[in-house]
C-alpha atoms as a PDB file:
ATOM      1  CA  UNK A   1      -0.059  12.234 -11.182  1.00  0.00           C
ATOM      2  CA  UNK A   2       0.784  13.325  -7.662  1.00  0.00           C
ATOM      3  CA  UNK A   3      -2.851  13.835  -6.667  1.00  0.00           C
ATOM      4  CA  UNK A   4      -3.427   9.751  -7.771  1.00  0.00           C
ATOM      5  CA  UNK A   5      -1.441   8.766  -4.634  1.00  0.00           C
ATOM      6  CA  UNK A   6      -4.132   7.279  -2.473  1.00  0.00           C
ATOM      7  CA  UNK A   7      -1.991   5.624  -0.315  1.00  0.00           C
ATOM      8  CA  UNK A   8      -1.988   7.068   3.434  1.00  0.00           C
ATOM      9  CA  UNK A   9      -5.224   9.007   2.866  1.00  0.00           C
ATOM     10  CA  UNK A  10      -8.245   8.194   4.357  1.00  0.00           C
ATOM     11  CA  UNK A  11     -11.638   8.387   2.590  1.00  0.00           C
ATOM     12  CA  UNK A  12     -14.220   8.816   5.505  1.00  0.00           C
ATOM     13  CA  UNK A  13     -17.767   6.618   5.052  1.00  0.00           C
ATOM     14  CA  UNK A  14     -20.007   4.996   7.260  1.00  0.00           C
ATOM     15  CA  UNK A  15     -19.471   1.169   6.073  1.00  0.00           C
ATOM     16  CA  UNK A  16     -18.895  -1.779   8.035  1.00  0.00           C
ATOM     17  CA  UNK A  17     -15.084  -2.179   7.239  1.00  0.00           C
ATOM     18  CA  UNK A  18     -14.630   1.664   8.703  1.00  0.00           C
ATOM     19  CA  UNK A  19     -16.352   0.186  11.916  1.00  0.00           C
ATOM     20  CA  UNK A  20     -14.293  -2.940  12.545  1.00  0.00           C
ATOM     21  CA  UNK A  21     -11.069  -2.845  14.920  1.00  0.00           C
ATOM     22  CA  UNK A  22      -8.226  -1.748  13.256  1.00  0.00           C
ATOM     23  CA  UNK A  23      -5.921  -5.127  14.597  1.00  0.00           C
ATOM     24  CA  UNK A  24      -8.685  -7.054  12.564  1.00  0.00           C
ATOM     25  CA  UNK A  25      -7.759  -4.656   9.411  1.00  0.00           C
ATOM     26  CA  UNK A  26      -4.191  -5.059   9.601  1.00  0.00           C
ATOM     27  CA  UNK A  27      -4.299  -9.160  10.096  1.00  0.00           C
ATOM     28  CA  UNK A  28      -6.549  -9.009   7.184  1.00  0.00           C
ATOM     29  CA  UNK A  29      -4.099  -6.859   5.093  1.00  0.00           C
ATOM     30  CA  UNK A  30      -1.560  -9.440   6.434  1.00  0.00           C
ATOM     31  CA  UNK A  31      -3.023 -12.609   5.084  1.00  0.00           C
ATOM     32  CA  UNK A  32      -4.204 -11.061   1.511  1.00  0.00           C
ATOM     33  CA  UNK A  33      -0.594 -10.174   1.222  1.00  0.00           C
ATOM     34  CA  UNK A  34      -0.115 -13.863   1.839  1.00  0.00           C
ATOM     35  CA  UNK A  35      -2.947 -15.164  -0.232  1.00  0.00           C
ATOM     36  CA  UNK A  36      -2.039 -13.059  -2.941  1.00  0.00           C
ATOM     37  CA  UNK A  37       1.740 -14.642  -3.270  1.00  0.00           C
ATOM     38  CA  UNK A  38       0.219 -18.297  -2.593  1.00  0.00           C
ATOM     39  CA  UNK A  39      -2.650 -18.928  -4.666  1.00  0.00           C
ATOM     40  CA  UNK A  40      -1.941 -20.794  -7.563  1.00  0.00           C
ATOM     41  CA  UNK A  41      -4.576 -21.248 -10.929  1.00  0.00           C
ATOM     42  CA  UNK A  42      -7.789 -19.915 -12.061  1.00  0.00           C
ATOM     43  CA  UNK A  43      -9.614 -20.960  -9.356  1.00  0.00           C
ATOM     44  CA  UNK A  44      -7.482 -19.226  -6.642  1.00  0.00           C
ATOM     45  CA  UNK A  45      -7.380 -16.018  -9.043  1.00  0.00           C
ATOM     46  CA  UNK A  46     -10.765 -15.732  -8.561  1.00  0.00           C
ATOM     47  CA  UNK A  47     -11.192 -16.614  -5.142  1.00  0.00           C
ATOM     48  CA  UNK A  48      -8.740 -13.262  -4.869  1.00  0.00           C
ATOM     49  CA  UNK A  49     -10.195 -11.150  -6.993  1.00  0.00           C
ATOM     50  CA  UNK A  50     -13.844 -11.708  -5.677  1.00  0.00           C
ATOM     51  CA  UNK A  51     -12.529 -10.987  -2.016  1.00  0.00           C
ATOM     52  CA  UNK A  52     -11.103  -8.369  -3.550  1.00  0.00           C
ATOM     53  CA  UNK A  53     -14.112  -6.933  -5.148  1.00  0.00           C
ATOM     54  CA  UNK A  54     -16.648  -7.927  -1.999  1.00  0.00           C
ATOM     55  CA  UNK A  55     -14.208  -5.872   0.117  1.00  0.00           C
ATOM     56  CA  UNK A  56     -13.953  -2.359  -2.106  1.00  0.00           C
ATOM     57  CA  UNK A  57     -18.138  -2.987  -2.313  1.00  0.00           C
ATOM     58  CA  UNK A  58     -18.611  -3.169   1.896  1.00  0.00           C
ATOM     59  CA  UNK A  59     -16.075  -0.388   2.269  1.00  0.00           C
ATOM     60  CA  UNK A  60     -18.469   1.973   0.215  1.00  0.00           C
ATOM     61  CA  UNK A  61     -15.064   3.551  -1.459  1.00  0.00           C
ATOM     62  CA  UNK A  62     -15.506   4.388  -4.965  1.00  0.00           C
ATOM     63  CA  UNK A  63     -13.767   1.511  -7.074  1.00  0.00           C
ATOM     64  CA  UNK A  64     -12.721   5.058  -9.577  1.00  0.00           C
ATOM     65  CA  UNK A  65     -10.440   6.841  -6.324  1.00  0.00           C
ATOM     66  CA  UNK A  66      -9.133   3.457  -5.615  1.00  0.00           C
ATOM     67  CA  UNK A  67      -8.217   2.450  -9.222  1.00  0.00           C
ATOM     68  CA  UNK A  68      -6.539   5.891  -9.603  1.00  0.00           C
ATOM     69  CA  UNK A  69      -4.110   5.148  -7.177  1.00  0.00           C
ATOM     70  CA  UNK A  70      -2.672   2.836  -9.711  1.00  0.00           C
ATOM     71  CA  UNK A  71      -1.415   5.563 -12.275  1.00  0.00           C
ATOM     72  CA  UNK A  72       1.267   6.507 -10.280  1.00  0.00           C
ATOM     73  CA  UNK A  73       3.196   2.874 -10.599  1.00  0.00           C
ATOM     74  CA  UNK A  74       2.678   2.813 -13.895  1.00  0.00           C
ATOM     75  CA  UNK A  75       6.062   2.647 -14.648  1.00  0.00           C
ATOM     76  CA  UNK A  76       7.089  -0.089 -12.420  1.00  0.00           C
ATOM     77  CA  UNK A  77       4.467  -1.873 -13.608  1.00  0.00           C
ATOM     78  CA  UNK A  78       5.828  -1.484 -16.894  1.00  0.00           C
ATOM     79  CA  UNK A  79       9.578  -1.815 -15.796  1.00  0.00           C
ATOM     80  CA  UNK A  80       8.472  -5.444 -13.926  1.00  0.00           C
ATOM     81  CA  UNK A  81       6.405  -6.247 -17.038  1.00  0.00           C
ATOM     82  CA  UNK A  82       9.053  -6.011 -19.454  1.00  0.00           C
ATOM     83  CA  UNK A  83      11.827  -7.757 -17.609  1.00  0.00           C
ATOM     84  CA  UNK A  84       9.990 -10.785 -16.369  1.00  0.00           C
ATOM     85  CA  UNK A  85       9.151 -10.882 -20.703  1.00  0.00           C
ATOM     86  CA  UNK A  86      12.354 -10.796 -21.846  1.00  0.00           C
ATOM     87  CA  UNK A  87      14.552 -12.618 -18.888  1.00  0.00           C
ATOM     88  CA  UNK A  88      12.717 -15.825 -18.545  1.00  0.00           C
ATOM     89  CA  UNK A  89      13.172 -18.989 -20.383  1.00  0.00           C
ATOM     90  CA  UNK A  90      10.451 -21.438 -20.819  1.00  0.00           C
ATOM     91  CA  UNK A  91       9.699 -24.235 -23.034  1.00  0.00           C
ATOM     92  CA  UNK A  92       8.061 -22.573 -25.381  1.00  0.00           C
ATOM     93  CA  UNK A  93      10.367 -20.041 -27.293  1.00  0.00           C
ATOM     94  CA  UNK A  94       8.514 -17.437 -29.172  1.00  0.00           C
ATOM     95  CA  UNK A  95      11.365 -14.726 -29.889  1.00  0.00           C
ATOM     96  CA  UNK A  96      14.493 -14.733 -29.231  1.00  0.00           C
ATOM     97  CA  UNK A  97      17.382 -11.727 -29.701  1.00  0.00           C
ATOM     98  CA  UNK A  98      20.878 -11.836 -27.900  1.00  0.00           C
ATOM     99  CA  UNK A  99      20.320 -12.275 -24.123  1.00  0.00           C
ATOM    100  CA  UNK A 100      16.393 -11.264 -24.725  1.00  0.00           C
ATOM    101  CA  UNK A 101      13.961 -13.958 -24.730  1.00  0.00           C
ATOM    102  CA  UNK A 102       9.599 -14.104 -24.890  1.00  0.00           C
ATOM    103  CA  UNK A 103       8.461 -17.693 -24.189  1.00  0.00           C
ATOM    104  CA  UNK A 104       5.204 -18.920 -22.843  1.00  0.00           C
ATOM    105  CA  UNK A 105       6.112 -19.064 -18.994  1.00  0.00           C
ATOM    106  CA  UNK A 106       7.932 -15.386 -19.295  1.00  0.00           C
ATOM    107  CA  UNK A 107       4.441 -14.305 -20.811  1.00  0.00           C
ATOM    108  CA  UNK A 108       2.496 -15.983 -17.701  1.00  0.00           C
ATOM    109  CA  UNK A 109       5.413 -14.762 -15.241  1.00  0.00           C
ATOM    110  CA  UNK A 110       4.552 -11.256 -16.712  1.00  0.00           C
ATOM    111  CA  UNK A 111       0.705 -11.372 -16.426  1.00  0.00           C
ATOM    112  CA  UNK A 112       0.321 -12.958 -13.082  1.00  0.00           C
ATOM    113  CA  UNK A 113       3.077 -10.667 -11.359  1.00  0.00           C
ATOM    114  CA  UNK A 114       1.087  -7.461 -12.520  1.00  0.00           C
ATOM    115  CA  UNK A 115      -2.086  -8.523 -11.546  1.00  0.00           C
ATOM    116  CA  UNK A 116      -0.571  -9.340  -8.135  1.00  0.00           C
ATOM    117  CA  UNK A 117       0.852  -6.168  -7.806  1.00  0.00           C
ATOM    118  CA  UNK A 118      -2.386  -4.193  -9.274  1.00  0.00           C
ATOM    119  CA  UNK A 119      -3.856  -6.136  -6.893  1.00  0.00           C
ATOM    120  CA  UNK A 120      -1.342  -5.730  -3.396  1.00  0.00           C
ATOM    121  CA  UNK A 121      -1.857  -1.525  -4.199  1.00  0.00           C
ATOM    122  CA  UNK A 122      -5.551  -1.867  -4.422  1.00  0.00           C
ATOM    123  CA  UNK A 123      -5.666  -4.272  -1.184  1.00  0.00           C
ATOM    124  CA  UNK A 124      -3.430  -2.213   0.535  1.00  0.00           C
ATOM    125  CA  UNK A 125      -4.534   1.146  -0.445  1.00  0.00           C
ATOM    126  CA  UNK A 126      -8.132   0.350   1.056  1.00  0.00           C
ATOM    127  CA  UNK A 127      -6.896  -0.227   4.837  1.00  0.00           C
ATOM    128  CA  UNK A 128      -5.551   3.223   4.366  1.00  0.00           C
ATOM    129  CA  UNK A 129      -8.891   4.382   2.917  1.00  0.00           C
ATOM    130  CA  UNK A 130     -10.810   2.757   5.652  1.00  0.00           C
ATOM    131  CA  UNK A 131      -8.606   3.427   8.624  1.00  0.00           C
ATOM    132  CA  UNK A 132      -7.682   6.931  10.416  1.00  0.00           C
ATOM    133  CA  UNK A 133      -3.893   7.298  11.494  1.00  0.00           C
ATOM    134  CA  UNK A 134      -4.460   7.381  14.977  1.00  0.00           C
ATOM    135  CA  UNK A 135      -6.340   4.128  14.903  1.00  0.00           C
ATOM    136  CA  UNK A 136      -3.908   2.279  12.683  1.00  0.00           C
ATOM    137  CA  UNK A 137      -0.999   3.567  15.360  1.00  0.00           C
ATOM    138  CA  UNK A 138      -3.143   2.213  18.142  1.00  0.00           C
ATOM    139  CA  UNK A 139      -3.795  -1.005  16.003  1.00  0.00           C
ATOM    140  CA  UNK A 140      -0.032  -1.585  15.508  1.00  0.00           C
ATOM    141  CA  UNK A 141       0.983  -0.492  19.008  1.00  0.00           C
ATOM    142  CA  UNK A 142      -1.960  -2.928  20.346  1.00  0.00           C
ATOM    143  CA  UNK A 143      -0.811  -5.790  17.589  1.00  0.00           C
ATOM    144  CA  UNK A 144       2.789  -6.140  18.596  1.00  0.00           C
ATOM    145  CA  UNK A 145       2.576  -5.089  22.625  1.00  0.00           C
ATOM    146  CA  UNK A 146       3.834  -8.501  22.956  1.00  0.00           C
ATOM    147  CA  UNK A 147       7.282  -7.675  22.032  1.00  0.00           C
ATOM    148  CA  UNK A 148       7.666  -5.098  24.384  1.00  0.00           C
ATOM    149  CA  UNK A 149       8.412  -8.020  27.137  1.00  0.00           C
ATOM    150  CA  UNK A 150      11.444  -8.400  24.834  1.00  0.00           C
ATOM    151  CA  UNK A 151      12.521  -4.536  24.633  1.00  0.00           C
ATOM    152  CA  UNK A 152      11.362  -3.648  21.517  1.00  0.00           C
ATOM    153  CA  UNK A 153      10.188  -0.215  20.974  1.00  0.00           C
ATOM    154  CA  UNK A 154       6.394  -0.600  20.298  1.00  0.00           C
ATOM    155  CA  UNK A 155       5.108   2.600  20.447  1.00  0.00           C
ATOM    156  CA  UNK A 156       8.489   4.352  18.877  1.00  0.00           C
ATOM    157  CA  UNK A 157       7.939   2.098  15.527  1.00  0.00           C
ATOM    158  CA  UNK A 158       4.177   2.794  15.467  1.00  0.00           C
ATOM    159  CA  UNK A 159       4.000   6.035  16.140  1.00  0.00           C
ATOM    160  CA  UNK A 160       7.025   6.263  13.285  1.00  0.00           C
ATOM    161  CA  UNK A 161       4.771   4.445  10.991  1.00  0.00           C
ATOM    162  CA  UNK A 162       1.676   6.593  11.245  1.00  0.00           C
ATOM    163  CA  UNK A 163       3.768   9.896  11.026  1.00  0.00           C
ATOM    164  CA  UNK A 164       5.203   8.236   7.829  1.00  0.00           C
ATOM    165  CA  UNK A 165       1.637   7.879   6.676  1.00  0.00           C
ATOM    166  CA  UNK A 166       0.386  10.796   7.743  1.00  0.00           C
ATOM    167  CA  UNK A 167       2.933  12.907   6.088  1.00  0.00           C
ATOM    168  CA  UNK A 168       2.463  11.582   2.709  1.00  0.00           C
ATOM    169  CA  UNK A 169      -0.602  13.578   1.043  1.00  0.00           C
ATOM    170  CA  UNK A 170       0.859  16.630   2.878  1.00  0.00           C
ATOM    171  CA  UNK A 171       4.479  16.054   1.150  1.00  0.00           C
ATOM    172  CA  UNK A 172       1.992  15.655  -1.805  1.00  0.00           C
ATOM    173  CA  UNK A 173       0.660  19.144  -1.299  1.00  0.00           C
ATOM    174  CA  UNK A 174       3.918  20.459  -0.918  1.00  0.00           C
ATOM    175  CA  UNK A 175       5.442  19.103  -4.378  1.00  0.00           C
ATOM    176  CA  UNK A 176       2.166  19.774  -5.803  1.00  0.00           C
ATOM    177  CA  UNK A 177       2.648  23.703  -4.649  1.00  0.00           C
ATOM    178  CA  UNK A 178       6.490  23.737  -5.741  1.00  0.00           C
ATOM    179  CA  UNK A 179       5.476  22.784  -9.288  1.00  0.00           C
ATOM    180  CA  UNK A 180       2.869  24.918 -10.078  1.00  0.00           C
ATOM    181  CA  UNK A 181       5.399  27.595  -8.592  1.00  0.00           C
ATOM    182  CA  UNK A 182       8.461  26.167 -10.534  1.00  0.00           C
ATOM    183  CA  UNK A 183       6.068  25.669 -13.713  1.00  0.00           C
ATOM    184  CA  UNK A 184       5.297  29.818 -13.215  1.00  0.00           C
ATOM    185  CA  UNK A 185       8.641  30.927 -13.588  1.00  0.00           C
ATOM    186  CA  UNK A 186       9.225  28.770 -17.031  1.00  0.00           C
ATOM    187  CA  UNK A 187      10.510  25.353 -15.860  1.00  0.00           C
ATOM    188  CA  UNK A 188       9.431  21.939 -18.060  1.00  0.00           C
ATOM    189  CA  UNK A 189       8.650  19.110 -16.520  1.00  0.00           C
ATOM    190  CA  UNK A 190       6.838  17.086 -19.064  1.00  0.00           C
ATOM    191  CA  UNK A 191       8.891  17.838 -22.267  1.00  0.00           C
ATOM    192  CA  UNK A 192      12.446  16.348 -23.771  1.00  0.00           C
ATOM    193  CA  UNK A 193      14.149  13.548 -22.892  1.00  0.00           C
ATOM    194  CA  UNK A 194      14.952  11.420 -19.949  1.00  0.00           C
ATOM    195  CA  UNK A 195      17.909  13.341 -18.992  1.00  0.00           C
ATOM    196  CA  UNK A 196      16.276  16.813 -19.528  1.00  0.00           C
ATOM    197  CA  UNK A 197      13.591  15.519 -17.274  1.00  0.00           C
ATOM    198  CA  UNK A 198      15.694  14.476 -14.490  1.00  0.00           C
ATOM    199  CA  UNK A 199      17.649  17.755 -14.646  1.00  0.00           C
ATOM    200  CA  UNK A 200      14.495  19.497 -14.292  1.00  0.00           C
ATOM    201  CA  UNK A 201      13.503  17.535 -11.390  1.00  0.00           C
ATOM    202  CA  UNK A 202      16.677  19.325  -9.334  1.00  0.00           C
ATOM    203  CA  UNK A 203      14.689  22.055  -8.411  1.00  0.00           C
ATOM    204  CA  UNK A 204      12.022  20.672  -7.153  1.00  0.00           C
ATOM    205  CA  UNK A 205      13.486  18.002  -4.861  1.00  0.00           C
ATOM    206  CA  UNK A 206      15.513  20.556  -3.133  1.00  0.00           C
ATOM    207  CA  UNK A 207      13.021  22.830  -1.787  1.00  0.00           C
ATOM    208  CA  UNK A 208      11.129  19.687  -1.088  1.00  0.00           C
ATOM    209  CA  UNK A 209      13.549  18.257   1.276  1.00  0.00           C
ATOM    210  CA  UNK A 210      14.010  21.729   2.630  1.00  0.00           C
ATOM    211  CA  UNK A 211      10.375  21.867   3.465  1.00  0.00           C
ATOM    212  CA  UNK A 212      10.334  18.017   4.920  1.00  0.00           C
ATOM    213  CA  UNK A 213      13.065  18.581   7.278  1.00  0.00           C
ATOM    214  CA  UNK A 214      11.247  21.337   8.321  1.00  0.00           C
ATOM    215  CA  UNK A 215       8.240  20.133   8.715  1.00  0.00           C
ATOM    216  CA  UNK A 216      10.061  17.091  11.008  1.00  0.00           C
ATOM    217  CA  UNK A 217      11.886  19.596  12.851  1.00  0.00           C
ATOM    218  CA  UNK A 218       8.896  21.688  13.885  1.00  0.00           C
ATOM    219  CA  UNK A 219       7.003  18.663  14.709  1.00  0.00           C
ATOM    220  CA  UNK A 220       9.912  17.078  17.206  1.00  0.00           C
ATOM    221  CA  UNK A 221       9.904  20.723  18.736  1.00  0.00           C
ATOM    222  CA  UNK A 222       6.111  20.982  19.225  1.00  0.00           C
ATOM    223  CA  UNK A 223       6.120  16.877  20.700  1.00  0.00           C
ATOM    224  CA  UNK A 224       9.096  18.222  23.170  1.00  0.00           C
ATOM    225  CA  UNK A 225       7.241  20.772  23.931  1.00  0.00           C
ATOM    226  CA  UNK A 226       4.258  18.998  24.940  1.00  0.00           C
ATOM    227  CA  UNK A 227       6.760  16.809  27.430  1.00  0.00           C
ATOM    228  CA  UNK A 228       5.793  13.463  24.728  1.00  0.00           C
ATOM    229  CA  UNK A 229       8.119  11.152  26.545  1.00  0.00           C
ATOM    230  CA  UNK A 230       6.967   8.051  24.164  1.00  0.00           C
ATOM    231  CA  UNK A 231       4.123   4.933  24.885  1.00  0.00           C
ATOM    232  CA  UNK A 232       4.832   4.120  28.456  1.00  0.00           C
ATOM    233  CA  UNK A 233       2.466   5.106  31.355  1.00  0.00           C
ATOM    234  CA  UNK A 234      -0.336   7.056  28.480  1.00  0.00           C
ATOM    235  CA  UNK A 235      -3.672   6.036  28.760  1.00  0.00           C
ATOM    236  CA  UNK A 236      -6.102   5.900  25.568  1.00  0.00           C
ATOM    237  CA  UNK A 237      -8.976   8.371  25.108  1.00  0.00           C
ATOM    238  CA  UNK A 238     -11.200   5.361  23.218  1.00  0.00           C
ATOM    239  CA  UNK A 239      -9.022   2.112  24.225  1.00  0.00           C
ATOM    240  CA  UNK A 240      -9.443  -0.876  21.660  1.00  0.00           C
ATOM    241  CA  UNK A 241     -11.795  -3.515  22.292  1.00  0.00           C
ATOM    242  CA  UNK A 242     -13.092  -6.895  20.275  1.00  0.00           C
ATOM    243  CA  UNK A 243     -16.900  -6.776  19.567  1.00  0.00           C
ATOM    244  CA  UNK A 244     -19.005  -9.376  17.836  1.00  0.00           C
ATOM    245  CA  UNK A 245     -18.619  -8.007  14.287  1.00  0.00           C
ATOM    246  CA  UNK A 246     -14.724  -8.338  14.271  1.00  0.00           C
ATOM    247  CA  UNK A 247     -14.657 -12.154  16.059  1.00  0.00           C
ATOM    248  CA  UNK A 248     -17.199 -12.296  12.352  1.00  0.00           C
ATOM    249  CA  UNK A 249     -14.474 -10.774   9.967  1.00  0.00           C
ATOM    250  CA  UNK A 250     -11.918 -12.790  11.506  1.00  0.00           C
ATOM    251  CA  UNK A 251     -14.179 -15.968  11.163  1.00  0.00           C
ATOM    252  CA  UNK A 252     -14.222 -14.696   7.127  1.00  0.00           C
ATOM    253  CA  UNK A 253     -10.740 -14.114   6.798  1.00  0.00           C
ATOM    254  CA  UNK A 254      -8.966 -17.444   7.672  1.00  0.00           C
ATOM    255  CA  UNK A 255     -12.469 -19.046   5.784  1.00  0.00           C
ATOM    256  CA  UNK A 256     -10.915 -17.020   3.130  1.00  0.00           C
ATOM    257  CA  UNK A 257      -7.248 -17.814   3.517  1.00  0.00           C
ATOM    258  CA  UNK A 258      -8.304 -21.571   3.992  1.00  0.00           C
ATOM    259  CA  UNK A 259      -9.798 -21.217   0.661  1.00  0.00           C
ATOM    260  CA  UNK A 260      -7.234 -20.155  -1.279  1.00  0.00           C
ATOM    261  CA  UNK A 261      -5.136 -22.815   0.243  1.00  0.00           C
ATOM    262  CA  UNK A 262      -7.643 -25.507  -0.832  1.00  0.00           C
ATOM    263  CA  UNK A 263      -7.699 -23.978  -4.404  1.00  0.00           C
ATOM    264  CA  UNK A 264      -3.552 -24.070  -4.576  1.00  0.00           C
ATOM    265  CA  UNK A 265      -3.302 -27.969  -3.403  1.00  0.00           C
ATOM    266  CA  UNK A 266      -6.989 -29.622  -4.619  1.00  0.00           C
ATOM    267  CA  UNK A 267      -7.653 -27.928  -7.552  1.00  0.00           C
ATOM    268  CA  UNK A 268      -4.075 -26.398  -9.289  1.00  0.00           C
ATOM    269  CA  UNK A 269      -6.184 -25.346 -12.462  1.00  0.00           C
ATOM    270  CA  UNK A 270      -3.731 -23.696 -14.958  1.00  0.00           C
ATOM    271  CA  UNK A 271      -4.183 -20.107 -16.049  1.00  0.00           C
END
């Protein structure tokens, strides 16, 4: 399950959505985030899911590692599925027990709020794919300079950010380790009940925090070291700059966005 996180990892290939500028990857992420929580009928459900699908086939990522990344929300999936089921009303009653209720809009609620978040992992998990952590910290630093003039700590929150990221398939290493280790010496972490599960969980999130604070630790020593004194006054090896191909993808992208606003107010089509 661990090893199905694909979010923060990058999957190196020579495609033309590795190439663009990373500020043209994260406004893109930015208004499919929108898109995705606007569009409205069958015809904006497709518009999604075929800029959806064009964008996995230009990245040249295999649609199985993204897909995988999926397993481990499984249960929220489930979790979101089941309450949106049960808790909304609708005109159409099908079942009702006590407080629990399936009608025909909790059944649409349901559907349409996993694909959406199927499809938010998916979208988001490829600008992680496609992106390295240095350039998405120089993307965000480069994206919200503006609010430096206003005090705002640019480079801190970035640089915050793509540590985050960056940390997350080694933390997944780590617990990975501490299980098979844990797993040696006779402890069960796939048998019994809820409650048996969560008690055997104890000893493996307390070497793992061990090892996190750690691994923060050494790496605030070794910036110190190095005299890192934050954003201000550090020039970039390979600076950012706007070619032709990016003015294109951001051309496509509000063609896109304009699209699935057209779909939501011309053509409403029910699902």
């Amino acid at each position: 399950m661990l090893r199905d996180i694909t979010i923060g990892q990058y999957y190196p290939a020579n495609s033309p959505i590795h190439k663009l500028d990373p500020r043209v990857k994260l406004f893109a992420t930015l208004i499919y985030i929108i898109a995705l929580f606007v569009f409205k009928g069958a015809l904006g459900f497709a518009i999604i899911t075929a800029g959806l699908g064009a964008m996995i086939l230009i990245s040249k990522v295999p649609f199985s590692y993204i897909v995988k990344g999926l397993k481990a929300i499984v249960v929220i999936l489930i979790i979101t599925c089941m309450f949106n089921l049960l808790f909304t009303r609708g005109n159409i009653n099908l079942w009702t027990f006590g407080p629990f209720n399936i009608s025909d809009t909790g059944i649409k609620n349901a559907v349409m709020l996993v694909f959406r978040l199927i499809y938010l992992i998916m979208g988001t998990s490829l600008m992680t794919l496609t992106t390295t952590p240095n350039q998405l910290t120089d993307g965000l630093e480069k994206s919200m300079r503006y609010l430096a003039k206003i005090k705002f700590p640019v480079h801190a929150i970035a640089m915050m950010m793509s540590i985050a990221l960056r940390f997350i398939p080694i933390l997944i290493d780590e617990t990975d380790k501490i299980m098979k280790a844990q797993m040696a010496r006779g402890a069960e972490f796939e048998t019994g009940g809820v409650i048996k599960r969560a008690k055997a969980m104890v000893p493996l999130l307390v070497p793992l925090f061990v090892s996190a604070f750690r691994r923060a630790d050494d790496l605030a020593m070794a910036m110190e070291a190095r005299c890192y004194n934050g954003g201000e006054g550090r020039t970039k090896m390979n600076p950012l700059r706007y070619h032709k191909k990016d003015a294109i993808a951001y051309i496509i992208i509000f063609a896109f966005l304009a699209a699935v606003i057209c779909a939501r107010i011309f053509l409403p089509w029910p699902m």
